[in-house]
N, C-alpha and C. Protein backbone atom coordinates (compact mmCIF):
# COMPACT_ATOMS: atom_id res chain seq x y z
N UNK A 1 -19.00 -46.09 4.55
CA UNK A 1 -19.88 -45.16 5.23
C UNK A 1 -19.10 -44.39 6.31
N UNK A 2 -18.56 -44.99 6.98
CA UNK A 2 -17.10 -44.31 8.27
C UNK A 2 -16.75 -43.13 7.43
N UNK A 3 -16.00 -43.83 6.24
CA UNK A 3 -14.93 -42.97 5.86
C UNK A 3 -15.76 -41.67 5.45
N UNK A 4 -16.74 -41.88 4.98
CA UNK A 4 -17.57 -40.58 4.16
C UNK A 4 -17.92 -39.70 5.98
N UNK A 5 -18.21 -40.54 6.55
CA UNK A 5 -19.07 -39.46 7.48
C UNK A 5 -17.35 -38.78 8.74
N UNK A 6 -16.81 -39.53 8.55
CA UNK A 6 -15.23 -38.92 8.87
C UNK A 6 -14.78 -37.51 7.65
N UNK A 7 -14.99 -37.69 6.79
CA UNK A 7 -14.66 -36.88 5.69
C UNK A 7 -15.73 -35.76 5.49
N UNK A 8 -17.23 -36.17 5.74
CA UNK A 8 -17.60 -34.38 6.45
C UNK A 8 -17.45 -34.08 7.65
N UNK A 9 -17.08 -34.45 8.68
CA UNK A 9 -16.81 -33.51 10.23
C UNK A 9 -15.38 -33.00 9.88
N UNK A 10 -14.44 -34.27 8.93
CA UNK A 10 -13.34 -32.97 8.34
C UNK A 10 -13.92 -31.77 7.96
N UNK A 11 -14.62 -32.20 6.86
CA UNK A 11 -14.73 -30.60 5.69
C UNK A 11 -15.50 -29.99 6.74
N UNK A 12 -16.28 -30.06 7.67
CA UNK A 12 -17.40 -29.44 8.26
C UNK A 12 -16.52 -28.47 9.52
N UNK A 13 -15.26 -28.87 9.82
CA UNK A 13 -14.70 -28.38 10.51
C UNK A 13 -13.49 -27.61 9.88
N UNK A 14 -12.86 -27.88 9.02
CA UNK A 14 -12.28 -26.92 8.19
C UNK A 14 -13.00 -25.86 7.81
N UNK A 15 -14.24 -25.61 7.31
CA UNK A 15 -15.26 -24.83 6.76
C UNK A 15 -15.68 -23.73 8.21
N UNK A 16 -15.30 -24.33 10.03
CA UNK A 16 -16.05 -23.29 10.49
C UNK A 16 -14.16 -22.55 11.04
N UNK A 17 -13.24 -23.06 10.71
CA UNK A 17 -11.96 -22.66 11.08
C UNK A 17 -11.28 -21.58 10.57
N UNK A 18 -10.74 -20.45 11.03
CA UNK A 18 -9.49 -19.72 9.93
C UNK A 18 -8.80 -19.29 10.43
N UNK A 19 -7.75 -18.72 9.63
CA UNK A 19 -6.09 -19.17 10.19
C UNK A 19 -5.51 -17.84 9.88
N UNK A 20 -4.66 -17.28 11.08
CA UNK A 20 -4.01 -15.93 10.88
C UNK A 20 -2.78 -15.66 11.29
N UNK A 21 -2.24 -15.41 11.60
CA UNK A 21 -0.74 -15.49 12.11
C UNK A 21 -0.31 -13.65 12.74
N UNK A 22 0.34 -14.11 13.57
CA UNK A 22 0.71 -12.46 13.88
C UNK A 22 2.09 -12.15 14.20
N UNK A 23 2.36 -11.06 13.60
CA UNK A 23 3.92 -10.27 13.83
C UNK A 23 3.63 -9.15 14.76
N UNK A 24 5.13 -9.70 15.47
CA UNK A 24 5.18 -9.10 16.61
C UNK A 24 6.72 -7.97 16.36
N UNK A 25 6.20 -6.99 17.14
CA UNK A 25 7.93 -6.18 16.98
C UNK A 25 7.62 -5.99 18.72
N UNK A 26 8.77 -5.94 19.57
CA UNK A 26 9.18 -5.33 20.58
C UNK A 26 9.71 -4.29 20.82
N UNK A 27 9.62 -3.32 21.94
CA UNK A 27 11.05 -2.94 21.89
C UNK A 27 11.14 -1.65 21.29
N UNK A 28 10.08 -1.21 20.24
CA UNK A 28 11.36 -0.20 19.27
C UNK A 28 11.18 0.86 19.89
N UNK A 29 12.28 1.47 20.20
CA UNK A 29 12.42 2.84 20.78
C UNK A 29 12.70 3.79 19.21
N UNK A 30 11.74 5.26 19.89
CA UNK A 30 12.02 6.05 19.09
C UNK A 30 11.99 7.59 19.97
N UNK A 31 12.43 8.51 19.68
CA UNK A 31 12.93 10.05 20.05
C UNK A 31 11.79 10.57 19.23
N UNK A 32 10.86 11.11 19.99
CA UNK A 32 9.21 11.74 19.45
C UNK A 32 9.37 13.06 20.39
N UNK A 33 8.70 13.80 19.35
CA UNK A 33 8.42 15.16 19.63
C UNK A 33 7.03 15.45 20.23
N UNK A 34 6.85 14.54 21.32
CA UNK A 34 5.16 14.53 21.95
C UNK A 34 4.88 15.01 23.48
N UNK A 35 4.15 15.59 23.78
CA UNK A 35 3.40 16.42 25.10
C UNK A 35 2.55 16.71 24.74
N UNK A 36 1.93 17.50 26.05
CA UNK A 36 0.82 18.18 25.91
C UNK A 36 1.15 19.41 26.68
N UNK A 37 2.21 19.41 27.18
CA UNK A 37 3.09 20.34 27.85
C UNK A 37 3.67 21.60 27.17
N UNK A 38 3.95 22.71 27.11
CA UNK A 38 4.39 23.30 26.42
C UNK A 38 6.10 23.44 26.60
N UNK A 39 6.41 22.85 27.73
CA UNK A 39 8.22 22.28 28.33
C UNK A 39 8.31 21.30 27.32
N UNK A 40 7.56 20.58 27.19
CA UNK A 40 7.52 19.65 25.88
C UNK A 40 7.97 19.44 24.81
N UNK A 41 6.89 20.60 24.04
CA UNK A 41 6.75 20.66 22.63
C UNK A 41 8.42 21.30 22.29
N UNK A 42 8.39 20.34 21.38
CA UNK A 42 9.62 20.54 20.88
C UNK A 42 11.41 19.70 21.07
N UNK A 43 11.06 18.90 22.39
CA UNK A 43 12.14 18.47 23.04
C UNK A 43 11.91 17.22 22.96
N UNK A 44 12.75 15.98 22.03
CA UNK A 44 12.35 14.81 21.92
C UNK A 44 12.16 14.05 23.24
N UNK A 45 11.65 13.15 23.15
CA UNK A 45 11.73 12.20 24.52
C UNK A 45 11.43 10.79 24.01
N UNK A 46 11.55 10.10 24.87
CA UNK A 46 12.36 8.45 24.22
C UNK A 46 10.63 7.84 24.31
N UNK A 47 9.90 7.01 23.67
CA UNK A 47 8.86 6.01 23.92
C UNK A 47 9.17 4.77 23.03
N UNK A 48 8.70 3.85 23.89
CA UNK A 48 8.49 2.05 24.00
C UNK A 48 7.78 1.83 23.40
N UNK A 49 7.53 1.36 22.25
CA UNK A 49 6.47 0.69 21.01
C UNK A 49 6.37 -0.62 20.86
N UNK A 50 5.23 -1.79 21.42
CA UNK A 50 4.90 -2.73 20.80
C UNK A 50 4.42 -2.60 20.37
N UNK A 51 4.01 -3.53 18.91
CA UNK A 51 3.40 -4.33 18.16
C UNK A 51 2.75 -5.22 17.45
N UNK A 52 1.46 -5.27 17.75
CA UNK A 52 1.06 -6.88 17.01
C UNK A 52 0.38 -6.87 16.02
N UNK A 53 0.48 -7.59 14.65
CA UNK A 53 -0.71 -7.05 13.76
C UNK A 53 -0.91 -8.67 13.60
N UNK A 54 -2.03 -9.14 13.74
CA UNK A 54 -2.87 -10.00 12.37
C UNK A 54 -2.82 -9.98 11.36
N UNK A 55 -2.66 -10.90 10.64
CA UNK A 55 -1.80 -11.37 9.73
C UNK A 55 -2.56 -12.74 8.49
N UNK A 56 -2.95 -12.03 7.61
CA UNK A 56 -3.49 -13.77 6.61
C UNK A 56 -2.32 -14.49 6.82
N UNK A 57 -2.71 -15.75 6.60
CA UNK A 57 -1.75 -16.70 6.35
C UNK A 57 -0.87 -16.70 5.04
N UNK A 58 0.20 -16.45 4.57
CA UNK A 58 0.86 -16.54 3.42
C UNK A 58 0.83 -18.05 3.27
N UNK A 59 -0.05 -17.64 1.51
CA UNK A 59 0.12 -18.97 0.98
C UNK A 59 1.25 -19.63 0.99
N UNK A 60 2.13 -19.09 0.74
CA UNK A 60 3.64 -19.81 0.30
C UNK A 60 4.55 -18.72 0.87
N UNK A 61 5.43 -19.38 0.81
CA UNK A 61 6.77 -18.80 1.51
C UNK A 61 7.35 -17.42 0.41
N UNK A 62 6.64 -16.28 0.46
CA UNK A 62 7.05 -15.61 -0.16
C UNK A 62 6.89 -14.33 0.70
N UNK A 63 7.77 -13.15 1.05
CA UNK A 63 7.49 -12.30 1.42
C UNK A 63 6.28 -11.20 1.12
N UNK A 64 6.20 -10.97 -0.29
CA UNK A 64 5.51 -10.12 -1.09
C UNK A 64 3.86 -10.68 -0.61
N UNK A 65 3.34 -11.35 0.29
CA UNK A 65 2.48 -12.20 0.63
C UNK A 65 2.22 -12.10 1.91
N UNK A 66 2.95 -11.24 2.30
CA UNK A 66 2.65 -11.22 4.09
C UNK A 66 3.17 -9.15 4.33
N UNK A 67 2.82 -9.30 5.46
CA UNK A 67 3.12 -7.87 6.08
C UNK A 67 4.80 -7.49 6.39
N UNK A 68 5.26 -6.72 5.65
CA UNK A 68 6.85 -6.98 5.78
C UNK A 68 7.32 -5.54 7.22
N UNK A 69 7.12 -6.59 8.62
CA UNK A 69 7.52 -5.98 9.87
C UNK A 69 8.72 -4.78 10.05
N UNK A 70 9.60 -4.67 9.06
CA UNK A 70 10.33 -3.43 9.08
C UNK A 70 9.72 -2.30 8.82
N UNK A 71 8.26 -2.59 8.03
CA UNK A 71 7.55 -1.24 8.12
C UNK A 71 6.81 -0.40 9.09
N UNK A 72 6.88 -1.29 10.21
CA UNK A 72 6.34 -0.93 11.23
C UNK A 72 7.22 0.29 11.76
N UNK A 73 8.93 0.04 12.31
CA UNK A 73 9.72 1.03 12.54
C UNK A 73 9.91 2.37 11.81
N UNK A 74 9.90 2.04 10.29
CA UNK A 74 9.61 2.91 9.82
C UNK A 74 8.64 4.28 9.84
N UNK A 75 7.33 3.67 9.92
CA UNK A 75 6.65 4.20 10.56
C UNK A 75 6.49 5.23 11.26
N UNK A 76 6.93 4.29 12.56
CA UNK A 76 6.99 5.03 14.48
C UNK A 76 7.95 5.99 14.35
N UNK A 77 9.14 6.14 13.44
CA UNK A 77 10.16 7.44 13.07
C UNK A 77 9.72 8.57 11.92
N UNK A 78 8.63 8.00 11.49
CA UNK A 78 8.11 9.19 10.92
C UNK A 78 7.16 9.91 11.55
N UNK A 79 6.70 9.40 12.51
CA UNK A 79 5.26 9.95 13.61
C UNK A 79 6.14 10.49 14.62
N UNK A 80 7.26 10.04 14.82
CA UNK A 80 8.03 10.52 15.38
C UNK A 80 8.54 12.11 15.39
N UNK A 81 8.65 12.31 14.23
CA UNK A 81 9.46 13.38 13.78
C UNK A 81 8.63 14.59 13.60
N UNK A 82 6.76 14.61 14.01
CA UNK A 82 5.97 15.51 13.99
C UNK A 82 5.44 15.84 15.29
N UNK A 83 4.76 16.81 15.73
CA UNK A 83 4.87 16.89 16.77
C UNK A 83 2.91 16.29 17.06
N UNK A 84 3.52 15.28 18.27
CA UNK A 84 1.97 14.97 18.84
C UNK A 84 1.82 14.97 19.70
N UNK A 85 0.90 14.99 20.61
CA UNK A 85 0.25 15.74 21.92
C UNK A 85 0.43 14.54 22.82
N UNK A 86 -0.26 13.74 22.45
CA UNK A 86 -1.11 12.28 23.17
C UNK A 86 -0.47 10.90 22.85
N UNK A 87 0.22 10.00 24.21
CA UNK A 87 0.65 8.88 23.34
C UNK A 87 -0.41 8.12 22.32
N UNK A 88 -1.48 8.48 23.32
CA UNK A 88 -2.83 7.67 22.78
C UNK A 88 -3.29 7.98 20.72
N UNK A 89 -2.76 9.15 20.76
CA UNK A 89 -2.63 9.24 19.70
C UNK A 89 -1.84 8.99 18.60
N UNK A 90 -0.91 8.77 18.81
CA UNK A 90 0.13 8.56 18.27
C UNK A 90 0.26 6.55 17.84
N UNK A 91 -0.40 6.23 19.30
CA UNK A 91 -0.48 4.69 18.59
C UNK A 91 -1.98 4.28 17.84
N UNK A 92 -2.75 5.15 17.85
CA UNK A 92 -3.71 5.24 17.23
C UNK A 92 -3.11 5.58 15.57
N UNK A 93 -2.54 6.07 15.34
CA UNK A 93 -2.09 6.64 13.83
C UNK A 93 -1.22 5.61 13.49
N UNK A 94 -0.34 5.08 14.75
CA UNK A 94 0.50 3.80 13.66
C UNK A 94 -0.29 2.71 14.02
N UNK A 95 -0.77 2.58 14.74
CA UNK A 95 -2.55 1.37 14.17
C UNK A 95 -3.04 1.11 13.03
N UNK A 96 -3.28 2.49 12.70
CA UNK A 96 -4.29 2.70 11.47
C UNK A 96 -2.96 2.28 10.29
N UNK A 97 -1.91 3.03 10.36
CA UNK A 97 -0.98 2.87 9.08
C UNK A 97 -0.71 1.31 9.02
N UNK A 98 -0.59 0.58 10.08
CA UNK A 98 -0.42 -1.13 9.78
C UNK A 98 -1.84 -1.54 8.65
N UNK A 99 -2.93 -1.36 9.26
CA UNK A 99 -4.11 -1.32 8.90
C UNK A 99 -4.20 -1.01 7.44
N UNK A 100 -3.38 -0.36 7.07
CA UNK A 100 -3.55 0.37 5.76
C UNK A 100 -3.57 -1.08 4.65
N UNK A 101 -2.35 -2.13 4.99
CA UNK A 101 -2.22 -2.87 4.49
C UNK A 101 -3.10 -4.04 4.17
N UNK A 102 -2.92 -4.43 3.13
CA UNK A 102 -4.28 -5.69 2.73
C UNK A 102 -4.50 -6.95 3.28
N UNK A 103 -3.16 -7.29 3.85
CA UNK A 103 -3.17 -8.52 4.14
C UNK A 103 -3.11 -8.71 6.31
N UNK A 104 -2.78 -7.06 6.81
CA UNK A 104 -3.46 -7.01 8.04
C UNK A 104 -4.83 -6.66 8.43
N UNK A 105 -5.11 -7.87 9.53
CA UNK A 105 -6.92 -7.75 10.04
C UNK A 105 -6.76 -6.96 11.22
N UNK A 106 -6.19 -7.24 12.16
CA UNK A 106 -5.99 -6.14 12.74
C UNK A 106 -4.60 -5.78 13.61
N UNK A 107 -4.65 -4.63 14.12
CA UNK A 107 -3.15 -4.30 14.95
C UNK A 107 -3.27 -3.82 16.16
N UNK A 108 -2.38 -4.11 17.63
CA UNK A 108 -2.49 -3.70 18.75
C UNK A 108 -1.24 -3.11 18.96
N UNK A 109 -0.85 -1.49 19.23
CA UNK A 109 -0.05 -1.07 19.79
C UNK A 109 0.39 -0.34 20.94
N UNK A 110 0.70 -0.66 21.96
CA UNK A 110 1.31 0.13 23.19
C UNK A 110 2.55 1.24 22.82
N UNK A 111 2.15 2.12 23.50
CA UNK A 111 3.33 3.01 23.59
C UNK A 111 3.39 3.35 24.92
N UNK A 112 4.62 3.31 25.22
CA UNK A 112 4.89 4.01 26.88
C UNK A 112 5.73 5.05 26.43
N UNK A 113 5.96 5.83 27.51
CA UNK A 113 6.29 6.99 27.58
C UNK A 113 7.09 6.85 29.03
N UNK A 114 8.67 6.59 29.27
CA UNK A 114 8.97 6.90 30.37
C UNK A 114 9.62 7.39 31.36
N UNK A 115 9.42 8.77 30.55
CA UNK A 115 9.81 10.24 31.24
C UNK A 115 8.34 11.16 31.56
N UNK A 116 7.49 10.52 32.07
CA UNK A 116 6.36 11.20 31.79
C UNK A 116 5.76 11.52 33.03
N UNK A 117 6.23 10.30 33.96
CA UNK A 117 5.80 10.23 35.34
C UNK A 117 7.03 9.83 36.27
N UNK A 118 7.23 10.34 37.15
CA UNK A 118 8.51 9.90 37.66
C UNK A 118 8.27 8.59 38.25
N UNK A 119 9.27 7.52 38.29
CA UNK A 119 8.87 5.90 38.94
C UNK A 119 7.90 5.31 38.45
N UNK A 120 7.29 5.65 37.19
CA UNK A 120 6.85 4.66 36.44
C UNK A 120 6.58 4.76 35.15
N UNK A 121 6.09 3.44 34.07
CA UNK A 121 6.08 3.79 32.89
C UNK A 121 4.38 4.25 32.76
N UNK A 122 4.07 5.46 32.05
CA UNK A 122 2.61 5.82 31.53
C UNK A 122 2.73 5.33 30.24
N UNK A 123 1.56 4.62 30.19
CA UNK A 123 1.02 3.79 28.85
C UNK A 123 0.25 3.58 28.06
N UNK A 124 -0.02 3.40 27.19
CA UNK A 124 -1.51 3.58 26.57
C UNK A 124 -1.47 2.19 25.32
N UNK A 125 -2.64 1.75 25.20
CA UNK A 125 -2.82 0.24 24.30
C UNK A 125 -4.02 0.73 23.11
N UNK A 126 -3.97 0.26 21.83
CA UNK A 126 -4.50 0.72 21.10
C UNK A 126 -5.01 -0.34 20.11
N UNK A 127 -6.42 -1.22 20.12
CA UNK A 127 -6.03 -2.05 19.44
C UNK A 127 -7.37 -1.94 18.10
N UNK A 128 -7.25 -1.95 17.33
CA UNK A 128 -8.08 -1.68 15.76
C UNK A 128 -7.65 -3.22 14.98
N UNK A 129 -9.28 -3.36 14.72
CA UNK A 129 -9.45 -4.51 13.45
C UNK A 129 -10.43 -3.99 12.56
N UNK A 130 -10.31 -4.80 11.47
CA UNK A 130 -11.00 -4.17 10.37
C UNK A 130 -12.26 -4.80 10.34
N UNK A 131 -13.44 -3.95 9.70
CA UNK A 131 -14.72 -4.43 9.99
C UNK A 131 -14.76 -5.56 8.43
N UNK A 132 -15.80 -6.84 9.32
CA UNK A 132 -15.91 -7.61 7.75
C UNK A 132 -17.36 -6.85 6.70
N UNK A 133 -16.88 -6.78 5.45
CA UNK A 133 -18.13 -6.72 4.56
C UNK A 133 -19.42 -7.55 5.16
């Protein structure tokens, strides 16, 4: 009788639990063509990109099974290379492109900008999850 009533507060607690994992990137600097300035437009300037996305758990140790984090950089150098106004926007669009993927629930990205203000970094946080069915 123990063992059975030990063996549903297991299952009963496995059943209200779930499990996600998250990749993180730091760090990545990229040369973006962004203002709202018209001294701006056109003249790269350096911004600070973190990263976090949520993450299913990979069943097994297989890459093809999880979110493969070099796509993130990828990314931030192609958003890079167009011209955008707003950091806020800009981590809003590589939000959404993590997002795109099946196996991320959701993603938080900062971008600073810090040539924007003199003596400090201006920043902006952006964080999107996906709605459940």
């Amino acid at each position: 009788m123990r063992e059975q009533l030990d063996m549903s507060r297991s299952q009963a607690f496995a059943a209200l639990t779930s499990a996600s994992c998250q990749v993180r990137l730091s760090d990545i600097e990229v040369m973006a063509d962004i203002g709202a300035y018209e001294i701006e437009k056109g003249v790269p300037q350096p911004l600070l990109i973190d990263v976090t996305v949520s993450v299913l758990v990979p069943s097994k140790d297989d890459l093809s099974l999880t979110f493969d984090y070099t796509h993130v950089r990828t990314c931030a150098l192609e958003l890079a290379a167009e011209h955008i106004t707003l950091i806020e926007t800009f981590a809003l669009r590589l939000a959404r492109k993590c997002l795109a993927h099946d196996v991320v629930l959701s993603a938080e990205v900062r971008v600073g900008k810090p040539h924007a203000v003199p003596g400090c970094l201006a920043s902006t946080c952006v964080k999107l999850s996906k709605s459940r069915p």
